[in-house]
C-alpha atoms as a PDB file:
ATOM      1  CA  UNK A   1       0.000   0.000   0.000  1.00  0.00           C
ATOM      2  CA  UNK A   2       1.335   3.620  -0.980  1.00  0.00           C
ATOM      3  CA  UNK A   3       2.485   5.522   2.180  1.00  0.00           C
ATOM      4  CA  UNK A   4       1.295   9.002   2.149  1.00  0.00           C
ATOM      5  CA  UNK A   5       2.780  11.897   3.840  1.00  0.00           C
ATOM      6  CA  UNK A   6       0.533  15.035   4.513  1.00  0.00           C
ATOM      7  CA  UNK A   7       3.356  17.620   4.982  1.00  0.00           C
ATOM      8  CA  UNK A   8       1.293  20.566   6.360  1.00  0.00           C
ATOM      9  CA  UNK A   9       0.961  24.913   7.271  1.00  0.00           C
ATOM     10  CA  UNK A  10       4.249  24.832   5.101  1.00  0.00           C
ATOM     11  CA  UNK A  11       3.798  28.394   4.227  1.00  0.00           C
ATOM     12  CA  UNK A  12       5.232  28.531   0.891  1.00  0.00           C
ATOM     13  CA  UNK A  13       4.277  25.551  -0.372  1.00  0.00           C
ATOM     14  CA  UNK A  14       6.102  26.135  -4.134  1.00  0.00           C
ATOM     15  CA  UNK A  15       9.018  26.719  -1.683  1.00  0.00           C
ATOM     16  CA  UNK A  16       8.876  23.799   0.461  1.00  0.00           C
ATOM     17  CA  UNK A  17       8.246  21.719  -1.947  1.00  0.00           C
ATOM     18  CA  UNK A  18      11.679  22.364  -3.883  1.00  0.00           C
ATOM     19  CA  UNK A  19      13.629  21.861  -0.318  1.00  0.00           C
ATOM     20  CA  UNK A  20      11.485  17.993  -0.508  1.00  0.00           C
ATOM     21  CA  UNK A  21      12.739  17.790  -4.087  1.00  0.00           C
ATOM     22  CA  UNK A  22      16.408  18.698  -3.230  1.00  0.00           C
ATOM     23  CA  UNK A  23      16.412  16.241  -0.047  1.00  0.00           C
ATOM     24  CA  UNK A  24      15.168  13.273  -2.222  1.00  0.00           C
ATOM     25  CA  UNK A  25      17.513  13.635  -5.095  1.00  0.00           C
ATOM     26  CA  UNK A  26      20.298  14.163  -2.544  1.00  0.00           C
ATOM     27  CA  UNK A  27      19.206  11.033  -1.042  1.00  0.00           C
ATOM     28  CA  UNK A  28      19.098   9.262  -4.248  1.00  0.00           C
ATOM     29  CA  UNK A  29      15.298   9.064  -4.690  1.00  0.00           C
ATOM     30  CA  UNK A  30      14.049   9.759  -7.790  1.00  0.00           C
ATOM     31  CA  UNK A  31      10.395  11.551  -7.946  1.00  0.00           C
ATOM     32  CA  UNK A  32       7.818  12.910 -10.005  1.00  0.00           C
ATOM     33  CA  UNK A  33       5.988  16.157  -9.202  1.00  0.00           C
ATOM     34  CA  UNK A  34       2.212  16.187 -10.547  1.00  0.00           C
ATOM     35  CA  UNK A  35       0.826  20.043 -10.569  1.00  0.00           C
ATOM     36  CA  UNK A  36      -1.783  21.678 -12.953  1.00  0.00           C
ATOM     37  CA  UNK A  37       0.119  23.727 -15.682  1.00  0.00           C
ATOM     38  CA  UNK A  38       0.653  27.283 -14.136  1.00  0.00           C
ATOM     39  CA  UNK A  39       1.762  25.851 -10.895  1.00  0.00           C
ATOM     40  CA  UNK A  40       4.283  23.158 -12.347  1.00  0.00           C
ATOM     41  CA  UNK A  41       5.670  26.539 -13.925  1.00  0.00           C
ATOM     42  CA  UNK A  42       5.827  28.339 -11.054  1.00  0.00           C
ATOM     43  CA  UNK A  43       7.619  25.656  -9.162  1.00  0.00           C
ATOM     44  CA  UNK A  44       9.805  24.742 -12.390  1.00  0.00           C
ATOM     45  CA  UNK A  45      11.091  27.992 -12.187  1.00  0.00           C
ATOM     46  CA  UNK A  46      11.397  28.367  -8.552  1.00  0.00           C
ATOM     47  CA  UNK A  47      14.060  25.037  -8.687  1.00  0.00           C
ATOM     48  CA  UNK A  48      15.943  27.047 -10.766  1.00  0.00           C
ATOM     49  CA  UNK A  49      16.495  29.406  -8.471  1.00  0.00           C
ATOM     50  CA  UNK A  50      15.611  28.806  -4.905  1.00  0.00           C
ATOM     51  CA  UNK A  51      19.295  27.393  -4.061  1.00  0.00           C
ATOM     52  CA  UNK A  52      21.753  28.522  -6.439  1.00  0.00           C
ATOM     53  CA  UNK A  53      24.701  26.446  -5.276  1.00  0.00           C
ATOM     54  CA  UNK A  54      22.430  23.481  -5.199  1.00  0.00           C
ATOM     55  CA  UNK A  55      21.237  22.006  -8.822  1.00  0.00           C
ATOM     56  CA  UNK A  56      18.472  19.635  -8.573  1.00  0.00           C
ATOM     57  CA  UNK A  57      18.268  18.065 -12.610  1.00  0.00           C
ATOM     58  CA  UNK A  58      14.697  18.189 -13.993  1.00  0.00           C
ATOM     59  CA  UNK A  59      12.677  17.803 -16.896  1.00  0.00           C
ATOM     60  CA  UNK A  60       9.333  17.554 -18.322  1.00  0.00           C
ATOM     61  CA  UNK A  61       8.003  13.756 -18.162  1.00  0.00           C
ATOM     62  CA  UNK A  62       7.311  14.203 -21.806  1.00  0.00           C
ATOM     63  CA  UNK A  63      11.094  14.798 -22.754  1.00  0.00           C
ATOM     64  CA  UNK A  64      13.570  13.012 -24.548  1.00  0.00           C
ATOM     65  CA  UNK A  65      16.337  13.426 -21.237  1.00  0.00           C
ATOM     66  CA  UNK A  66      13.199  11.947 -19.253  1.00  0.00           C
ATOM     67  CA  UNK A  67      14.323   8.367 -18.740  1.00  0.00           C
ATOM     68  CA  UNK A  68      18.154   9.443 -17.405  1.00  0.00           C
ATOM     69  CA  UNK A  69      16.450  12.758 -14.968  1.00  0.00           C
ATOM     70  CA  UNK A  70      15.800  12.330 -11.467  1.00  0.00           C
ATOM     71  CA  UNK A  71      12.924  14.362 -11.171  1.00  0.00           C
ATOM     72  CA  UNK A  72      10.092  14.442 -13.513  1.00  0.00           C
ATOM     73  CA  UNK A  73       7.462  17.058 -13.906  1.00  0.00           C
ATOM     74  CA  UNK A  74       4.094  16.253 -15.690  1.00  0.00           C
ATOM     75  CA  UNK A  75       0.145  17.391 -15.502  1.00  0.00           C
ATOM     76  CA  UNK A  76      -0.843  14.127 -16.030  1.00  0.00           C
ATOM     77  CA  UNK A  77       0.265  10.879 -14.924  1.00  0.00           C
ATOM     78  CA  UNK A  78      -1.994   9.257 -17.586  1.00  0.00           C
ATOM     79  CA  UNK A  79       0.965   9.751 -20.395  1.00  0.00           C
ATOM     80  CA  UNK A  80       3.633   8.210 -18.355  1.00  0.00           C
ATOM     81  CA  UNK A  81       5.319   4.995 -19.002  1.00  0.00           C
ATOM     82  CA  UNK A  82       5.481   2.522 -16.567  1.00  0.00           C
ATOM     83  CA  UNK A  83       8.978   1.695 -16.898  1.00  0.00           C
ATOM     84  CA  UNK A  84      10.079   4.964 -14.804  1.00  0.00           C
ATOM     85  CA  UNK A  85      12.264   4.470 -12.241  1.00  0.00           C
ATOM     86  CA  UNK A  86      10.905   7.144 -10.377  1.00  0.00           C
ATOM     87  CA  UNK A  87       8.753   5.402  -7.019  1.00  0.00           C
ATOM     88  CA  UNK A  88       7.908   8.669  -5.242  1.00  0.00           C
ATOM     89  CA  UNK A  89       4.989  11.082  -6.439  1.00  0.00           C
ATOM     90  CA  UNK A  90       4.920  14.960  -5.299  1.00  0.00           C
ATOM     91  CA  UNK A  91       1.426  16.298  -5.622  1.00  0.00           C
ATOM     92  CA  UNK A  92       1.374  19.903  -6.009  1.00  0.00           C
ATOM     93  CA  UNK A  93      -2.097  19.475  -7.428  1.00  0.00           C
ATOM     94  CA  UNK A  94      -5.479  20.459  -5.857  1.00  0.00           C
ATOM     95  CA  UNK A  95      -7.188  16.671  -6.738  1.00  0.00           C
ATOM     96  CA  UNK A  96      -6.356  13.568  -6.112  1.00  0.00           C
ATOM     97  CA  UNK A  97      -3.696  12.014  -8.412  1.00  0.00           C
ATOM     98  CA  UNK A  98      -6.006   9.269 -10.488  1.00  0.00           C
ATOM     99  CA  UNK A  99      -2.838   6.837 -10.071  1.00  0.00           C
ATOM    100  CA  UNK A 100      -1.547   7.548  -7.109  1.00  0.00           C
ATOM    101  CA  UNK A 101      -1.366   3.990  -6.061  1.00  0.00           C
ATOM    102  CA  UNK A 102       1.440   2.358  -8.217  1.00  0.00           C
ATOM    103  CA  UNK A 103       3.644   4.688  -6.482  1.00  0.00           C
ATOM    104  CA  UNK A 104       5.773   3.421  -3.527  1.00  0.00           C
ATOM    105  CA  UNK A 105       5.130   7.258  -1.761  1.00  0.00           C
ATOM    106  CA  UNK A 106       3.238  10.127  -2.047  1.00  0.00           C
ATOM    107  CA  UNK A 107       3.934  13.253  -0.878  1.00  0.00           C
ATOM    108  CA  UNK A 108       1.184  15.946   0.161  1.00  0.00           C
ATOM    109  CA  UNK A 109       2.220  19.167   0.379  1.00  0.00           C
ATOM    110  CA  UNK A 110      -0.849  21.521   1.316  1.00  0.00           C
ATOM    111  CA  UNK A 111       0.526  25.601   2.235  1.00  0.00           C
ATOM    112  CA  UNK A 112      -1.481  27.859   4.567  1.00  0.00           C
ATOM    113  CA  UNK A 113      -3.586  29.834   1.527  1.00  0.00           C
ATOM    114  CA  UNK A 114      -7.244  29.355   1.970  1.00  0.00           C
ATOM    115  CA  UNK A 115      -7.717  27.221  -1.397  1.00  0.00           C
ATOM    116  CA  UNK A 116      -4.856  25.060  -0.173  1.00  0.00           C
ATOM    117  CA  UNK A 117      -6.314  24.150   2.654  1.00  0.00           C
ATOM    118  CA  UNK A 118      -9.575  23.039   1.111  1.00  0.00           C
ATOM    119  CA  UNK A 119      -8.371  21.176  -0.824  1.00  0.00           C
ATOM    120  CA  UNK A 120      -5.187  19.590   0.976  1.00  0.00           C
ATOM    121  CA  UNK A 121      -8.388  18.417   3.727  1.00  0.00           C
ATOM    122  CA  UNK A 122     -10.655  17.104   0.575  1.00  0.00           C
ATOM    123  CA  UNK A 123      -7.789  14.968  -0.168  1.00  0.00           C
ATOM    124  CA  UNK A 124      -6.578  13.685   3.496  1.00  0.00           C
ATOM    125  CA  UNK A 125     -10.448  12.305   3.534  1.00  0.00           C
ATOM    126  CA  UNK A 126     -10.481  10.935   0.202  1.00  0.00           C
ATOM    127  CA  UNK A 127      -7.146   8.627   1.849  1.00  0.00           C
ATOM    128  CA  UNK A 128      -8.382   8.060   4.927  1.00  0.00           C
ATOM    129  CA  UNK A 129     -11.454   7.213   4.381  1.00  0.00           C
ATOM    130  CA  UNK A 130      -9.863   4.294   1.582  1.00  0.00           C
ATOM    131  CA  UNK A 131      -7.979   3.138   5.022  1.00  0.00           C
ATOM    132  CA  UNK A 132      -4.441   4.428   4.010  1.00  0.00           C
ATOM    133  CA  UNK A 133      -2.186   5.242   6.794  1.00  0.00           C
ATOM    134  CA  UNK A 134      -1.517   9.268   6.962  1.00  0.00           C
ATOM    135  CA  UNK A 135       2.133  10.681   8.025  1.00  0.00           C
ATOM    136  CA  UNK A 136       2.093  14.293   9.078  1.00  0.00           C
ATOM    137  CA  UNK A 137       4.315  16.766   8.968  1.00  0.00           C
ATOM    138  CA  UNK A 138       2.520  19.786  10.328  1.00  0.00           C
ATOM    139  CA  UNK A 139       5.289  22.804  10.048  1.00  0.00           C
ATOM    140  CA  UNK A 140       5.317  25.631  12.145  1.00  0.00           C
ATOM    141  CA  UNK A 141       3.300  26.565  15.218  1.00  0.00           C
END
């Protein structure tokens, strides 16, 4: 069964999601990070930048460099094949991820804006109430 981590009033959650990026690639765990389009380009960009002594290789799923990149960003998991190495999903999305279950992990990352917080609880219900065991991170005070 997939574990699932709920990692909680992260502020910034663009932001805290690139520091779980960098400390899974440094680790040596590959990922993929599922957000709708204008948020998987904000937080494309912010990996970039948000460290700039500390590169953390990326691509779009849909690219040729896809196979041999640690982390993969896509809207869809739909178009991805299932001979990816990468065992760890980052949702960045509002919804549920439709396969979220052929991953190892999933990571929840739900910041402290209002919209977040709907929908970061719409999805800790949808889990629990399927019986999966929650992990959470709640940051801050």
């Amino acid at each position: 069964m997939t574990r699932i981590d709920f990692h909680s009033n992260v502020g910034d959650s663009i932001a805290y999601a690139c520091r779980l990026v960098r400390k899974a690639y440094m680790s040596g765990q590959p990922l993929i990070v599922l957000a709708e389009p204008e948020r998987l380009k904000r937080f494309d960009e912010q990996l970039w930048t948000f460290q700039p002594l500390e590169f953390v290789p990326h691509c779009r799923a849909d690219s040729a460099l896809a196979f041999d990149t640690p982390v993969l960003l896509t809207e869809s998991l739909e178009s991805l094949g299932q001979d990816l190495k990468q065992q760890i999903l980052l949702n960045l999305g509002a919804t549920v991820p439709q396969q979220f279950a052929r991953f190892e992990r999933l990571l929840e990352v739900v910041g402290n804006e209002e919209h977040e917080l709907v929908a970061g609880r719409d999805r800790y219900r949808f889990y629990r109430d399927r019986g999966y065991v929650l992990n959470n991170y709640k940051q801050g005070g």
